[in-house]
N, C-alpha and C. Protein backbone atom coordinates (compact mmCIF):
# COMPACT_ATOMS: atom_id res chain seq x y z
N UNK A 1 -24.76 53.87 14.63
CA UNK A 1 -23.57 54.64 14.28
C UNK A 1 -24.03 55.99 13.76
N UNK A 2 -23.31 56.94 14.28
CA UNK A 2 -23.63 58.31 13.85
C UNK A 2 -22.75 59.01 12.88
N UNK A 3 -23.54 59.51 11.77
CA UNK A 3 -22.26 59.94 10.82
C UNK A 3 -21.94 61.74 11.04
N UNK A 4 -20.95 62.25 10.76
CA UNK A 4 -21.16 63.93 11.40
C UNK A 4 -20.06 63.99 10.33
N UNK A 5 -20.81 65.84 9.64
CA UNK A 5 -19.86 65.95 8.56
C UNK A 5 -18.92 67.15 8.85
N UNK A 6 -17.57 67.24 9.02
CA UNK A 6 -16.57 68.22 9.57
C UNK A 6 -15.84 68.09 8.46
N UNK A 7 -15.33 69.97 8.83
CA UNK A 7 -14.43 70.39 7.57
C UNK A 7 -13.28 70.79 8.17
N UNK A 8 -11.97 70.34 7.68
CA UNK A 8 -10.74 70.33 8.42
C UNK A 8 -10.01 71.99 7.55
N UNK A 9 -9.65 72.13 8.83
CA UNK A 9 -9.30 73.73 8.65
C UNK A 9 -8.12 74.33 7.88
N UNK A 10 -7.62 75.73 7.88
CA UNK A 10 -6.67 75.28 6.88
C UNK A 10 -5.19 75.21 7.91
N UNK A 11 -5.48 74.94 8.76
CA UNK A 11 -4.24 74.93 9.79
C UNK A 11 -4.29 73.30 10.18
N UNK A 12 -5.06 72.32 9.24
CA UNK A 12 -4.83 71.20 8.91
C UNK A 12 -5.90 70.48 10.43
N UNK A 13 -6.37 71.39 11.07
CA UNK A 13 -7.04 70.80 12.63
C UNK A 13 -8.53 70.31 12.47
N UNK A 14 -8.89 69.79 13.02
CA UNK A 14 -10.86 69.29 13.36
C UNK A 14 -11.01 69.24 14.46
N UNK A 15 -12.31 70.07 14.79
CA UNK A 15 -12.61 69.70 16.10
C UNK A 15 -13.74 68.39 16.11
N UNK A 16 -13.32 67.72 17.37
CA UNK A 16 -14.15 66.74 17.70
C UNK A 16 -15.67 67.06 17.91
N UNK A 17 -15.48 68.14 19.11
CA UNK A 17 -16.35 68.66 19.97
C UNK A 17 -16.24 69.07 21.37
N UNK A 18 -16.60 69.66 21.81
CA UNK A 18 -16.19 69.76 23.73
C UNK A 18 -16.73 68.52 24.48
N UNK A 19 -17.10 67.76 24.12
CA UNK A 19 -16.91 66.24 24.71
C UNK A 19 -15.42 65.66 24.86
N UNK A 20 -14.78 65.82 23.64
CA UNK A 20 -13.70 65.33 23.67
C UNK A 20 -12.61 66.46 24.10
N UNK A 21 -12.93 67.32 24.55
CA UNK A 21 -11.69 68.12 25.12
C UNK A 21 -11.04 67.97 26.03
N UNK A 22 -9.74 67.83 25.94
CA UNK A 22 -8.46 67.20 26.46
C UNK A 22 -8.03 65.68 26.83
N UNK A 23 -9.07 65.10 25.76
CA UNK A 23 -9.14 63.05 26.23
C UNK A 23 -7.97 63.18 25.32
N UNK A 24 -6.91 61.71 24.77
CA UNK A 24 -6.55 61.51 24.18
C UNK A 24 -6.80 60.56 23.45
N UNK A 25 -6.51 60.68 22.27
CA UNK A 25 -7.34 59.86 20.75
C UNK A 25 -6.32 59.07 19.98
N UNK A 26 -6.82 57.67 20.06
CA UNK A 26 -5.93 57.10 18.63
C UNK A 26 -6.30 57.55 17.49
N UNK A 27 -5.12 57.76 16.15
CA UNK A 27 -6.14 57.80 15.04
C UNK A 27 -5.73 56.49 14.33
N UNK A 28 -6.29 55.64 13.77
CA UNK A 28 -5.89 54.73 12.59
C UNK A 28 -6.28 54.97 11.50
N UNK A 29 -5.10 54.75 10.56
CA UNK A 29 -5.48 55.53 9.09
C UNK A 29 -5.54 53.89 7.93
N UNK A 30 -6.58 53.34 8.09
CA UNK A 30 -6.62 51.94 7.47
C UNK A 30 -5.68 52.17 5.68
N UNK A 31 -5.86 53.19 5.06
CA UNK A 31 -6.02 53.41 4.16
C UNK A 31 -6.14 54.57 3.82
N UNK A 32 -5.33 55.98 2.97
CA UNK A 32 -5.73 57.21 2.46
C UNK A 32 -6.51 57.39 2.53
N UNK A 33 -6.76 58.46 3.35
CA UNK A 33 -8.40 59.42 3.49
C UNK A 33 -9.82 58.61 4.40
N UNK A 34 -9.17 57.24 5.18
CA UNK A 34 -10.14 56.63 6.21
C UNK A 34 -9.30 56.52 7.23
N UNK A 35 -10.24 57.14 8.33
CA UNK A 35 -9.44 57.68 9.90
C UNK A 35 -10.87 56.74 10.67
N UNK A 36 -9.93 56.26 11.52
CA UNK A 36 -11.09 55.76 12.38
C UNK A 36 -10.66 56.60 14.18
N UNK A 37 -11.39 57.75 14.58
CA UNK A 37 -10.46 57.82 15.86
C UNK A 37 -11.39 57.00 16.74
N UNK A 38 -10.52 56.65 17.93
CA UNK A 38 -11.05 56.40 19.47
C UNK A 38 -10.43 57.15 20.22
N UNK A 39 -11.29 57.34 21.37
CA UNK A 39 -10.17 58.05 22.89
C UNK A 39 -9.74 56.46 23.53
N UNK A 40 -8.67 57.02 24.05
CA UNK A 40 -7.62 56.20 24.79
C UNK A 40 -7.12 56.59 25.99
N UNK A 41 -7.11 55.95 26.86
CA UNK A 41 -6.21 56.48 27.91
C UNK A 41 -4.73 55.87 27.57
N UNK A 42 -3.97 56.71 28.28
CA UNK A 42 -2.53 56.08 28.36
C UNK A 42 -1.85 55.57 29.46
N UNK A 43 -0.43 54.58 29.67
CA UNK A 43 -0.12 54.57 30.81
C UNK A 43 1.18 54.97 30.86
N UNK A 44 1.76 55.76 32.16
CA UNK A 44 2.76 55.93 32.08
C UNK A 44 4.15 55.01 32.25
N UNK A 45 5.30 55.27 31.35
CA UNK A 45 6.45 53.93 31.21
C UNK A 45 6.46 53.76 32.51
N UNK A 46 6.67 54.38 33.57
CA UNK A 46 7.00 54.13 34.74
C UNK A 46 6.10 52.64 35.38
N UNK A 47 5.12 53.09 34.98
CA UNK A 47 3.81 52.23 35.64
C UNK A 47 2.83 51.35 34.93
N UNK A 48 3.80 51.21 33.68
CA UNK A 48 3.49 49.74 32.59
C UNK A 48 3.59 48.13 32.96
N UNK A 49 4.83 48.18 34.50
CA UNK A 49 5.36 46.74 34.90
C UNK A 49 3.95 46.50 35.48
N UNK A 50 3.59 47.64 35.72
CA UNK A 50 2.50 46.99 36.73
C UNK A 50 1.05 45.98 36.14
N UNK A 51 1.01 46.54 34.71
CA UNK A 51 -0.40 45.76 33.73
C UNK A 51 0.20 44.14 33.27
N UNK A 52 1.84 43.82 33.57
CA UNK A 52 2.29 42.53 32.92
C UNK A 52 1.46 41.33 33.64
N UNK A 53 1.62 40.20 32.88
CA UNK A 53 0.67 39.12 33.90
C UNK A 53 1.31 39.28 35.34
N UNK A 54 2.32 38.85 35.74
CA UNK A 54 3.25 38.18 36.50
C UNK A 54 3.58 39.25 37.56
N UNK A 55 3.38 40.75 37.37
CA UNK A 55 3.39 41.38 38.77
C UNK A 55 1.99 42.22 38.47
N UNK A 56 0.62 41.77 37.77
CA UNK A 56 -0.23 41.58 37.94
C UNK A 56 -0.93 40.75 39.14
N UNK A 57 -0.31 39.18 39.21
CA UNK A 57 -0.81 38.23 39.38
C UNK A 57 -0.27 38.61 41.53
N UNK A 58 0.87 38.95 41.23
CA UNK A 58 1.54 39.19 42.99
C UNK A 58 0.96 40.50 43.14
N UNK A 59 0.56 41.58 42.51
CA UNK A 59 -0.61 42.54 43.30
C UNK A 59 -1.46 42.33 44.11
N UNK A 60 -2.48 41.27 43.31
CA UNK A 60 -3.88 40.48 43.22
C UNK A 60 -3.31 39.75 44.62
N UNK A 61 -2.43 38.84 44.72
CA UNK A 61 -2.15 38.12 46.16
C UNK A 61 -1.93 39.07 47.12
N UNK A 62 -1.18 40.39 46.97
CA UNK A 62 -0.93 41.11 48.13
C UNK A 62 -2.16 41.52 48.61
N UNK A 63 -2.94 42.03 47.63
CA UNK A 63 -4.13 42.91 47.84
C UNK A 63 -5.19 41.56 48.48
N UNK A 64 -4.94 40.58 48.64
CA UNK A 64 -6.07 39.49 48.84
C UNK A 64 -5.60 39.89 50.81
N UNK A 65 -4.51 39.69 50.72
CA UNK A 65 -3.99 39.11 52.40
C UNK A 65 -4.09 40.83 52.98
N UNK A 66 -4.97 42.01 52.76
CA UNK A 66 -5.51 43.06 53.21
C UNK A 66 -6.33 42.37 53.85
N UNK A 67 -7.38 41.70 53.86
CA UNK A 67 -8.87 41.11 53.99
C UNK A 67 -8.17 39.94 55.57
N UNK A 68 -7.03 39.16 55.31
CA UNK A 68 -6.48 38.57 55.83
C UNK A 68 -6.22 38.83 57.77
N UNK A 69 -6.87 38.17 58.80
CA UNK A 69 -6.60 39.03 60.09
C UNK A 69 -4.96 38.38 60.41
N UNK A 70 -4.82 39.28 61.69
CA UNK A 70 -3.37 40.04 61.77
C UNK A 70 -3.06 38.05 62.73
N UNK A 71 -1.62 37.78 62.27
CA UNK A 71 -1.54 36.34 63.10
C UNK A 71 -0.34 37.07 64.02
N UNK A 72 0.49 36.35 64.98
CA UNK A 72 1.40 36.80 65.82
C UNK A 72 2.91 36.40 65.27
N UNK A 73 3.76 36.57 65.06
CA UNK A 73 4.38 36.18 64.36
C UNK A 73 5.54 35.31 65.40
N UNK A 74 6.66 34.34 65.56
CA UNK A 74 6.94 33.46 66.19
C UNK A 74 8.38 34.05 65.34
N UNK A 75 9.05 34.76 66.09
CA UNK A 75 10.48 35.75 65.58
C UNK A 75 11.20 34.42 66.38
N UNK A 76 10.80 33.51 67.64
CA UNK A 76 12.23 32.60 67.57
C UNK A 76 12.14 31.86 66.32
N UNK A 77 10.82 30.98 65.96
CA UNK A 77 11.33 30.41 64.32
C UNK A 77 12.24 30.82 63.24
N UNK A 78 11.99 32.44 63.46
CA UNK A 78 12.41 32.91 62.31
C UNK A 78 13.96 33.34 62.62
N UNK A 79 14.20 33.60 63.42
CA UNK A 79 15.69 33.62 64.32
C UNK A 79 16.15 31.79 63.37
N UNK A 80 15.99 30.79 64.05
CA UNK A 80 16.49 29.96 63.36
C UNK A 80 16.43 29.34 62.38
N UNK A 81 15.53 29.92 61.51
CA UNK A 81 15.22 29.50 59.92
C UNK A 81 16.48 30.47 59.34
N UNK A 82 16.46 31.64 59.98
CA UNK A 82 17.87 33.05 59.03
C UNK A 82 19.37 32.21 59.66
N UNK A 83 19.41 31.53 60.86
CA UNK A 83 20.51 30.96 61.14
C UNK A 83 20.93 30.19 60.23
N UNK A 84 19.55 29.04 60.16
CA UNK A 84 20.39 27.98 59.10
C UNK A 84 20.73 28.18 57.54
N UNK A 85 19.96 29.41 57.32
CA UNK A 85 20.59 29.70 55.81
C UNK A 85 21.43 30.71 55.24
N UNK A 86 21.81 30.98 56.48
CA UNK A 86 23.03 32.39 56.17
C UNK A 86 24.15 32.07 56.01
C-alpha cells in the first residue's frame, strides 16, 4: 500500500493525478476525515436489465446457439403447431 500526502485546495478540489483523469471514483467516507476512493465504472439505467441474473442467464443461451450450425426449418410443422393454438 502506498501512502501519498495531498493538500486539498481552497476551492475544496485534489488532484488524484493524470492517471486518473476522467475515470470515475467512488468516495466512501467510513467516518469524518477517512475517504477511501476507488475508480468505478458505471452502467447506464438503460442497460442495467441486462447485468440481472435472469436476462443474464437468456443472453448466455442466445450467445451459445451463435456456435450452433444452421438446421432447415420444417414451416409445414410450424403451420400446424400456430393452427392448433390460435
Amino acid at each position: 500500500m502506498t501512502m501519498t500526502i495531498k493538500r486539498v485546495g481552497a476551492s475544496g478540489q485534489i488532484s488524484l493525478g493524470k492517471e486518473f483523469a476522467g475515470r470515475t471514483v467512488l468516495i466512501d467516507t467510513s467516518e469524518p476525515g477517512v475517504w477511501v476512493i476507488k475508480t468505478a465504472s458505471t452502467i447506464a439505467d438503460s442497460e442495467l436489465w441486462l447485468h440481472q441474473p435472469e436476462a443474464s442467464a437468456r443472453l448466455d443461451r442466445a450467445l451459445a446457439c451463435i456456435d450452433q450450425p444452421a438446421v432447415a426449418a420444417d414451416l409445414e410443422a410450424l403451420e400446424r403447431h400456430l393452427s392448433t393454438t390460435a
